[in-house]
Protein backbone atom coordinates (compact mmCIF):
# COMPACT_ATOMS: atom_id res chain seq x y z
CA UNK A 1 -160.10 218.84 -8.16
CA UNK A 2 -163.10 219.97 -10.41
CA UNK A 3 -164.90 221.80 -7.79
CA UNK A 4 -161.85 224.11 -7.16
CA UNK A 5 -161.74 227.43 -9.19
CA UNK A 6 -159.41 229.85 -9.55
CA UNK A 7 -160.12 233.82 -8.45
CA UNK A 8 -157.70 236.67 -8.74
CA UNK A 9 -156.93 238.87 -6.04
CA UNK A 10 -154.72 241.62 -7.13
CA UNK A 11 -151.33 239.11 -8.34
CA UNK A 12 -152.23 236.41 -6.59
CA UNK A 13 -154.57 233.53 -7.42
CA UNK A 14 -156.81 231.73 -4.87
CA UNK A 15 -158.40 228.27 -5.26
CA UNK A 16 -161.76 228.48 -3.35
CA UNK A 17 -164.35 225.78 -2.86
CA UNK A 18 -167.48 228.06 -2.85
CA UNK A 19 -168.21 231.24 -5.06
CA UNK A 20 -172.04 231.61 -3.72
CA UNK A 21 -173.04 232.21 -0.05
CA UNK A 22 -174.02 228.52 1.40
CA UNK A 23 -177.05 230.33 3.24
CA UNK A 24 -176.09 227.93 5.85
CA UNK A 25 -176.25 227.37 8.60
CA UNK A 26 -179.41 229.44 8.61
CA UNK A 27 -180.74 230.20 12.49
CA UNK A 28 -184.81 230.14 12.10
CA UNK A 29 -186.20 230.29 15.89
CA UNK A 30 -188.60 227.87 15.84
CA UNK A 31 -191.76 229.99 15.93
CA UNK A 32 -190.74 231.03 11.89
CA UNK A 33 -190.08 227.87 10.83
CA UNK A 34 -193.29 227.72 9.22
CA UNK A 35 -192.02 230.79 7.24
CA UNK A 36 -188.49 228.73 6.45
CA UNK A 37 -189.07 228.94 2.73
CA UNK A 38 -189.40 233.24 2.32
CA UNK A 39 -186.94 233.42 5.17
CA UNK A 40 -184.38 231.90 2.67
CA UNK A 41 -185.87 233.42 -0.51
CA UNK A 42 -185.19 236.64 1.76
CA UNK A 43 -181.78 235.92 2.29
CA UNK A 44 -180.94 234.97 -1.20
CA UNK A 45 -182.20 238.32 -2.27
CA UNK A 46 -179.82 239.91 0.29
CA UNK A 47 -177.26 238.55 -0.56
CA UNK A 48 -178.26 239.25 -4.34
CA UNK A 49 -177.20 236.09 -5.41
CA UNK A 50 -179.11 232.33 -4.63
CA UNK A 51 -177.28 229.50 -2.95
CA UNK A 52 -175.86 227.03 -5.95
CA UNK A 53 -177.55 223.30 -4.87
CA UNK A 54 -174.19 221.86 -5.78
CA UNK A 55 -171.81 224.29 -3.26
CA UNK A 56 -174.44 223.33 -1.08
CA UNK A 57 -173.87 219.53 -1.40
CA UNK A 58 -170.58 220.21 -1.39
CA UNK A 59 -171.03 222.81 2.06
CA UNK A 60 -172.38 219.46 3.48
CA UNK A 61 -170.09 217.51 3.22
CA UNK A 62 -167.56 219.57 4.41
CA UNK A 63 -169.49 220.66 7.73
CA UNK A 64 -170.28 216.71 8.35
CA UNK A 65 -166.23 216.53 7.93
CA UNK A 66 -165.86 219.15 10.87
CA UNK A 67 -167.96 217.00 12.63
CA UNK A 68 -166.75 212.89 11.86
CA UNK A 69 -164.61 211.14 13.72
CA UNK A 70 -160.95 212.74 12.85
CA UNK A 71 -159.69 210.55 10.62
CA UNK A 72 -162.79 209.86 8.85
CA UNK A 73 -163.50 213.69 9.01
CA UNK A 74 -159.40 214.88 7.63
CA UNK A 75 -160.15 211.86 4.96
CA UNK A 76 -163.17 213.77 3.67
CA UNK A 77 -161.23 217.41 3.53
CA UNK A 78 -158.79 215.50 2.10
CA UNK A 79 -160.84 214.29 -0.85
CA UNK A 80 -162.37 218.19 -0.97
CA UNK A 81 -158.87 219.88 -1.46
CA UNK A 82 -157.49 217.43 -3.62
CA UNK A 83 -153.81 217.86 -4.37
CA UNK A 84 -153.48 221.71 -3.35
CA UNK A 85 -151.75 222.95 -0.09
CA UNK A 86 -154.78 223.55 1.81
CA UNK A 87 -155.91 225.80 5.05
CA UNK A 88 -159.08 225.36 7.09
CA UNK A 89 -160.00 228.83 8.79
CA UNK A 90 -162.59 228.58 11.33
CA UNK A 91 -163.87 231.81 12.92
CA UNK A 92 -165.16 231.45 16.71
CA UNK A 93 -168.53 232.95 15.60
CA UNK A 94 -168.94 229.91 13.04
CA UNK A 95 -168.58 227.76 16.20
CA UNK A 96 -171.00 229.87 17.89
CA UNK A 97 -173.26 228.99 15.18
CA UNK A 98 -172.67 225.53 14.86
CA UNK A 99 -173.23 224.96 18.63
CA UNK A 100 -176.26 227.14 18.61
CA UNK A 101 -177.51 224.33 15.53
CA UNK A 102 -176.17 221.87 17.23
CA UNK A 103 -176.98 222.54 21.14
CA UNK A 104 -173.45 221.42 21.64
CA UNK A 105 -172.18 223.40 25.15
CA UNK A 106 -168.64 224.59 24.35
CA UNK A 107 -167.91 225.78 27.83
């Protein structure tokens, strides 16, 4: 799939969706949000490197996956992996995050 690019680690080569940070999601109590737009100006400095508009397209529609209906949501990973054996890792503070965004109770 075109959005798929190869990086080298050490022998091995890795096919990786995104090469920039997303920047998302980004937690902004609601007090800042007036200050959203130097809050992420802020972060893209940190991070030293700006969030590509197309990874983040592309970040989208893979976090709405996570979140369809399953077959509708494994049909859209699908189409993001393409024809490469592919692996979803999830860490538990991403779900943290996303329920925090979300106000979804995982208890």
């Amino acid at each position: 799939m075109g959005h798929l690019a190869a990086t080298s680690t050490l022998d091995r080569t890795r096919y990786v969706l995104f090469h920039t940070p997303p920047h998302q999601p980004l937690i902004i109590p609601q007090a800042w949000q007036t200050h959203e737009q130097a809050i992420r100006a802020y972060e893209d400095q940190q991070a030293g490197i700006a969030a590509d508009p197309q990874e983040q397209q592309l970040f989208q529609r893979f976090t709405q996956s996570l979140v369809n209906p399953l077959t509708e949501g494994l049909d859209e990973l699908r189409q993001l992996a393409g024809t490469r054996d592919t692996y979803l890792v999830v860490h538990v503070s991403d779900l943290y995050n996303w329920a925090s965004c979300t106000r979804t109770n995982l208890a």
